[in-house]
C-alpha atoms as a PDB file:
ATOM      1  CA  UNK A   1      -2.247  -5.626  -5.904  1.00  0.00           C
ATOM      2  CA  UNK A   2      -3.399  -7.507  -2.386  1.00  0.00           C
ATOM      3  CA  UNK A   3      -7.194  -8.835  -2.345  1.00  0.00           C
ATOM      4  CA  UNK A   4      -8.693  -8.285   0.310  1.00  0.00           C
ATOM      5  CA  UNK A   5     -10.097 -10.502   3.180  1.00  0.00           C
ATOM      6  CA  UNK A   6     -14.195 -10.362   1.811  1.00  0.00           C
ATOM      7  CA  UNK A   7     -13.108 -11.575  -1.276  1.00  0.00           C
ATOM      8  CA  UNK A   8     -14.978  -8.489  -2.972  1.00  0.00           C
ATOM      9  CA  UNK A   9     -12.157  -5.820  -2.943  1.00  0.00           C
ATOM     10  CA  UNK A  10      -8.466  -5.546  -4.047  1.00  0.00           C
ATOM     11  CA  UNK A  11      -6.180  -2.711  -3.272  1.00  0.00           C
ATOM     12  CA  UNK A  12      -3.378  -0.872  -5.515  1.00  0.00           C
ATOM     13  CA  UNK A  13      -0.854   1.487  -5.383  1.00  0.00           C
ATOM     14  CA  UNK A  14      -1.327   4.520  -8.273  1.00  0.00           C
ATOM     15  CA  UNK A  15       1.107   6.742  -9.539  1.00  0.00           C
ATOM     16  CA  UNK A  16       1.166   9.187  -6.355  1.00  0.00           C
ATOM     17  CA  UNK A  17       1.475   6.552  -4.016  1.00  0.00           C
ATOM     18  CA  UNK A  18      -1.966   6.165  -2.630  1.00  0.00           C
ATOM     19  CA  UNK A  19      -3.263   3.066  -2.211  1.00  0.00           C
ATOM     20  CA  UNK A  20      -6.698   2.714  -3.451  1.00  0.00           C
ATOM     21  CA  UNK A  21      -9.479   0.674  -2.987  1.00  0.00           C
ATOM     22  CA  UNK A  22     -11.316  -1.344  -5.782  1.00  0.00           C
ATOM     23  CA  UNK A  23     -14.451  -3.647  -6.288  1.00  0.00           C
ATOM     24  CA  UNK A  24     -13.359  -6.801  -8.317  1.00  0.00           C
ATOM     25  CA  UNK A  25     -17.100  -6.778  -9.862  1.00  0.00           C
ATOM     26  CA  UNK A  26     -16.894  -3.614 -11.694  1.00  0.00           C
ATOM     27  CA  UNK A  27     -13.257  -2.731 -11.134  1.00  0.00           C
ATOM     28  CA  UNK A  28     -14.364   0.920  -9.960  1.00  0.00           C
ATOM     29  CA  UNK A  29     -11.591   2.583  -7.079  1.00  0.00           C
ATOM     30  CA  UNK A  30     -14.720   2.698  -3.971  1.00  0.00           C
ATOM     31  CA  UNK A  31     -12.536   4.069  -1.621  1.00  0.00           C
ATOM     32  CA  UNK A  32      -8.684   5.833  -1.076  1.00  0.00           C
ATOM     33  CA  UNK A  33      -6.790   3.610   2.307  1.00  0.00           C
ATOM     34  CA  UNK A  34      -3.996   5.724   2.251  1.00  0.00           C
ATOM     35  CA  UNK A  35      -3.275   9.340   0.673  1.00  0.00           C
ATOM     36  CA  UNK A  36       0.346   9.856   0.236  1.00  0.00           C
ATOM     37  CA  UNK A  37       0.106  13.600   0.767  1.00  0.00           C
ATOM     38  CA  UNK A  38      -1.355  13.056   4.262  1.00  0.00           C
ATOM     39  CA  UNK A  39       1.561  10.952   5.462  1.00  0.00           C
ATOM     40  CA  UNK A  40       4.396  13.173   8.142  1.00  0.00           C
ATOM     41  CA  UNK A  41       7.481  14.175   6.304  1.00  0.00           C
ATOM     42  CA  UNK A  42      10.570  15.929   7.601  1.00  0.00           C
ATOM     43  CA  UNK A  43      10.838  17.963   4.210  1.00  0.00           C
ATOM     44  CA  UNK A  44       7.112  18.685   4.221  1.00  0.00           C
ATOM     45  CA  UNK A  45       6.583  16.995   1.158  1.00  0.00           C
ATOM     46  CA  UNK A  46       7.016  13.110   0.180  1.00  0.00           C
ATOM     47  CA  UNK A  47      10.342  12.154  -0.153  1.00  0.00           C
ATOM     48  CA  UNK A  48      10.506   8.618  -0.465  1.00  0.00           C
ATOM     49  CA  UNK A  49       8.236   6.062  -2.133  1.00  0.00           C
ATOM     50  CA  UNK A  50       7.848   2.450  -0.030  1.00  0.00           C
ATOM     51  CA  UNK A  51       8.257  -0.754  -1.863  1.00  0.00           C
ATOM     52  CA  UNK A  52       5.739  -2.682  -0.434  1.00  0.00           C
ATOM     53  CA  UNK A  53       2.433  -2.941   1.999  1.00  0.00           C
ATOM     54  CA  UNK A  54       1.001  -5.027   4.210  1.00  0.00           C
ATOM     55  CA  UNK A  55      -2.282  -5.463   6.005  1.00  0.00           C
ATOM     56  CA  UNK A  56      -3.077  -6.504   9.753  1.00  0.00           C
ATOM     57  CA  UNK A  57      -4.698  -9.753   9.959  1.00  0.00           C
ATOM     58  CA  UNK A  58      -8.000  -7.156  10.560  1.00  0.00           C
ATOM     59  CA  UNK A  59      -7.363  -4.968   8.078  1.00  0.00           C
ATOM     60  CA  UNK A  60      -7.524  -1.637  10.365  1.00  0.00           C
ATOM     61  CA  UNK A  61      -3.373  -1.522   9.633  1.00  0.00           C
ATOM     62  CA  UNK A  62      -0.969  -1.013   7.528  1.00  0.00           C
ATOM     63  CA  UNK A  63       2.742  -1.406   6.895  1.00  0.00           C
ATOM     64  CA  UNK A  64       4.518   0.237   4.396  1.00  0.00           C
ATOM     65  CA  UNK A  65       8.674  -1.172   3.922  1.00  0.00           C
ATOM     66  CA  UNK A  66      10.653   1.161   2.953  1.00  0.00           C
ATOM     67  CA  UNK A  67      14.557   1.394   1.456  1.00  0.00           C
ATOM     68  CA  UNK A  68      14.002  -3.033   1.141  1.00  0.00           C
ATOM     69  CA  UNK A  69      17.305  -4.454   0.090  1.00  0.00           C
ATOM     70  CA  UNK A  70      16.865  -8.210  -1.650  1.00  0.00           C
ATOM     71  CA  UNK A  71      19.048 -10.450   0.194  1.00  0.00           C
ATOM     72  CA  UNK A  72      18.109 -14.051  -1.181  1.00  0.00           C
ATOM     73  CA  UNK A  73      15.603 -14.804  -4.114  1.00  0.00           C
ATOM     74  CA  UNK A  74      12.549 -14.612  -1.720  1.00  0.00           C
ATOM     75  CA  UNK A  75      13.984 -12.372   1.222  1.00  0.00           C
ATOM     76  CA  UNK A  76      14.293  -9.228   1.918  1.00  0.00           C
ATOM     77  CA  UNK A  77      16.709  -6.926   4.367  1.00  0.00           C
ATOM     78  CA  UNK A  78      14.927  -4.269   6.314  1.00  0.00           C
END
C-alpha cells in the first residue's frame, strides 16, 4: 500500500498485478494506475510479477523492481 501525496488516496497491488487506486474516505478503487495486461512482454503474456513500486516525486511515474534480491535487513540488490 503507498498513500499518496493529497493525503486522500492510497494505491495497491490486487491479485493480477494492477495497481489500483483507492479513496481512504470510503475505501472504493476510483481509478486503475497500471493494468498488468497492458504492460510489453516478450512471451505476449505476463511473465513475471515485480516486487515492489515506486512513485516520482510528481506522481506521473512509476517504477516497478523486479527479480529484488535482499542483501542486508533493509537493502536490497537490483
Amino acid at each position: 500500500m503507498r498513500s499518496l501525496k493529497s493525503g486522500e488516496h492510497f494505491t495497491n497491488v490486487d491479485d493480477k498485478n494492477n495497481i489500483i487506486k483507492y479513496e481512504y474516505k470510503t475505501g472504493n478503487a476510483i481509478d486503475t494506475i497500471l493494468k498488468a495486461e497492458t504492460l510489453p512482454f516478450k512471451s505476449g503474456k505476463m511473465d513475471f510479477s515485480f516486487d515492489e513500486y515506486v512513485f516520482s516525486n510528481d506522481e506521473t511515474k512509476l517504477l516497478l523492481s523486479t527479480a529484488t534480491e535482499s542483501i542486508f535487513r533493509h537493502s536490497t540488490k537490483e
